[in-house]
C-alpha atoms as a PDB file:
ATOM      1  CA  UNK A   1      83.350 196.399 121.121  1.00  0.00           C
ATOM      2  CA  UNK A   2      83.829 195.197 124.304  1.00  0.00           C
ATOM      3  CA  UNK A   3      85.078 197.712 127.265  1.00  0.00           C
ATOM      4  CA  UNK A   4      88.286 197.029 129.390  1.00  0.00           C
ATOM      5  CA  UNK A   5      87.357 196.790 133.366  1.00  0.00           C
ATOM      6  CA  UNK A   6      88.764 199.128 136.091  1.00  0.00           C
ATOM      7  CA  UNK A   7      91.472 196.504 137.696  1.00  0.00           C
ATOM      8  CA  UNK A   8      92.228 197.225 141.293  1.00  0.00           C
ATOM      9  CA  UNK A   9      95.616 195.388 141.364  1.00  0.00           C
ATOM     10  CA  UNK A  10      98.289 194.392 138.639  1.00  0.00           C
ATOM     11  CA  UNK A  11      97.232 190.487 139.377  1.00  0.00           C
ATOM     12  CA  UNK A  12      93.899 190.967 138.663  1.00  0.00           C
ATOM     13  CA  UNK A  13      94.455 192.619 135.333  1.00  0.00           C
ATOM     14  CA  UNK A  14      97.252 189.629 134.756  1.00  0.00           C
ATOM     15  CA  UNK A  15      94.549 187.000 135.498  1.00  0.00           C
ATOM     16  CA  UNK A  16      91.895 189.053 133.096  1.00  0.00           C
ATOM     17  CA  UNK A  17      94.377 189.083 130.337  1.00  0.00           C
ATOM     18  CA  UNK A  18      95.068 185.399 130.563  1.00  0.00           C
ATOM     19  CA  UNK A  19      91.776 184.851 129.514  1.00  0.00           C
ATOM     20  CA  UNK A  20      91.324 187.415 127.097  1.00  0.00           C
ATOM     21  CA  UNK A  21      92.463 188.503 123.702  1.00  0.00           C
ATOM     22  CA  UNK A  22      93.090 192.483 123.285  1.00  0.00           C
ATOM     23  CA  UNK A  23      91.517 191.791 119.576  1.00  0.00           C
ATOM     24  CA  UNK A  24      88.140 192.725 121.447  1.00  0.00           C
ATOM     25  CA  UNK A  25      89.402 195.435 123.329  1.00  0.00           C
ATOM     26  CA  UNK A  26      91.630 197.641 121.005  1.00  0.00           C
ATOM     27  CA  UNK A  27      89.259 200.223 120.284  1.00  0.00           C
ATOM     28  CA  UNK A  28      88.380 200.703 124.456  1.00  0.00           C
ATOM     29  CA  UNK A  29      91.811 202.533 124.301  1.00  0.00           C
ATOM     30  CA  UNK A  30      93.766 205.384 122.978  1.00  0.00           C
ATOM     31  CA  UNK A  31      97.435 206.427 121.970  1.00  0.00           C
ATOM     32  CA  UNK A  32      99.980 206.927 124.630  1.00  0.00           C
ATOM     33  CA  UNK A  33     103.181 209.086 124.781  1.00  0.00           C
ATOM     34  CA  UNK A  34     105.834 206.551 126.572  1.00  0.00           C
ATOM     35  CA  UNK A  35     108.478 209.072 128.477  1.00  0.00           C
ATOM     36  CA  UNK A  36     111.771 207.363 130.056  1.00  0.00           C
ATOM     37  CA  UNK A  37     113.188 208.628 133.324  1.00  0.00           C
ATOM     38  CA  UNK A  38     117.111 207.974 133.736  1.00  0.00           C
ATOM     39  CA  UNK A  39     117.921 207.849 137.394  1.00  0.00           C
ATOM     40  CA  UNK A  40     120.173 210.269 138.175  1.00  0.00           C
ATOM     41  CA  UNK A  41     123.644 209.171 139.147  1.00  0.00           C
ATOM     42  CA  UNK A  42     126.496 210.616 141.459  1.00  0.00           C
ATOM     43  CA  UNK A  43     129.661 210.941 140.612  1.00  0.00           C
ATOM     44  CA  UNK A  44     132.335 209.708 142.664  1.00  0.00           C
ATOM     45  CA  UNK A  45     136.418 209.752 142.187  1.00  0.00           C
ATOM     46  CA  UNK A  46     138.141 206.615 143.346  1.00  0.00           C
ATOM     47  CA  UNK A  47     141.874 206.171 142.566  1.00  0.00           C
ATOM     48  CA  UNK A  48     143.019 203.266 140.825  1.00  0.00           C
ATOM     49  CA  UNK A  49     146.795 202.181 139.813  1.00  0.00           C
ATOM     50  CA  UNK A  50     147.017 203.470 136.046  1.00  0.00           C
ATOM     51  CA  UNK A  51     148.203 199.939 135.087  1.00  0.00           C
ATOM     52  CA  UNK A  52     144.687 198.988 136.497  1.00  0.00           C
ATOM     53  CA  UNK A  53     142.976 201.845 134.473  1.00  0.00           C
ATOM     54  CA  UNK A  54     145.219 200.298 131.255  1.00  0.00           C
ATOM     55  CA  UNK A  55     143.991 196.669 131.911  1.00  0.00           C
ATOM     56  CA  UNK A  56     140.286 197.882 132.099  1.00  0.00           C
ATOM     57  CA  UNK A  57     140.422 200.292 129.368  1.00  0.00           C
ATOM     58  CA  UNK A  58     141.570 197.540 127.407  1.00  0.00           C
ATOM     59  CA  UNK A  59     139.023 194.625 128.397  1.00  0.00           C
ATOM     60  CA  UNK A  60     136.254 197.074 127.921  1.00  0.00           C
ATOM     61  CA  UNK A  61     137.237 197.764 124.200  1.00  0.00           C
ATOM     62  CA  UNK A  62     137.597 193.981 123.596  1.00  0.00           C
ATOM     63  CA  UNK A  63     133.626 194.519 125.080  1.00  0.00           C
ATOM     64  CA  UNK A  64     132.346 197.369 122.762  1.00  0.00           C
ATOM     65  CA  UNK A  65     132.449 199.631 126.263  1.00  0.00           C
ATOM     66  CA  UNK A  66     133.763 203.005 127.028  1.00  0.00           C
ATOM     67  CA  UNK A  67     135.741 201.589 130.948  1.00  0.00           C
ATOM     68  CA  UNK A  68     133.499 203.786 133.056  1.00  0.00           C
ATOM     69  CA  UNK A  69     130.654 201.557 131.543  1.00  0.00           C
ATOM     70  CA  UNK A  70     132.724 198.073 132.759  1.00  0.00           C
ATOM     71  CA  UNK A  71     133.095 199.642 135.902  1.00  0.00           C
ATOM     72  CA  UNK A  72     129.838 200.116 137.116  1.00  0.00           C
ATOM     73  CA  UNK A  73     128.320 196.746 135.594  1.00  0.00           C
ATOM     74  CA  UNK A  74     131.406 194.900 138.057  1.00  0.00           C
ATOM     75  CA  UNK A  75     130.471 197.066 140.934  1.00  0.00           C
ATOM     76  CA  UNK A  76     126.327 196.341 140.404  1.00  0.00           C
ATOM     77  CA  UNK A  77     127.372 192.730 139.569  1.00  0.00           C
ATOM     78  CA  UNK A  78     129.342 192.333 143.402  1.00  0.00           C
ATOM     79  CA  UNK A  79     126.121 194.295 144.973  1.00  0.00           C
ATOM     80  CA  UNK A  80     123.828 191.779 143.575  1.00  0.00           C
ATOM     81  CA  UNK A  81     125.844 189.113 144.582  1.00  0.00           C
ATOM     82  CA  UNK A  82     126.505 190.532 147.661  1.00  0.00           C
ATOM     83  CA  UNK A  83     122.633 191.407 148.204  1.00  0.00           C
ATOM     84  CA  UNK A  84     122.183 187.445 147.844  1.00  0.00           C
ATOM     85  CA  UNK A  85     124.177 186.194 150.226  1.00  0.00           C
ATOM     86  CA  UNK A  86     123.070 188.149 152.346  1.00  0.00           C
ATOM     87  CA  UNK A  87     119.641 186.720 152.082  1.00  0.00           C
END
């Protein structure tokens, strides 16, 4: 079995595996615990009119979302349009 070079930047290991099948290279490595890291969020209080809070409590059920959820994809999806206009 073949061993797996030291890659000294993601491209280069990109470029290697382009050209190479990990069929001759499985047995070069070993079992890995994955762990997942949530950022950690703030919390903020913003007041809204509670009609407002009724028409997005509602659209986010027609969604399968809890509101709080809805919120915070609008607000990322107005940053990232924000962020590209900007640019």
């Amino acid at each position: 079995m073949k061993k797996i070079p030291k890659f000294k930047t993601d491209k280069e290991a990109a470029l290697f595996w382009q050209t190479h099948t990990f069929e001759n290279y499985f047995k070069d490595t070993k079992e890995s615990e994955i762990v997942f890291v949530k950022k950690p969020k703030k919390t903020i209080a913003i007041r809204l009119d509670p009609e407002d809070i009724k028409t997005v409590e509602h659209l986010a059920e027609r969604k399968g979302l809890n509101y709080t959820s809805l919120l915070r994809m609008w607000i990322k999806e107005h940053l990232a349009k924000e962020a590209e206009h900007r640019a």
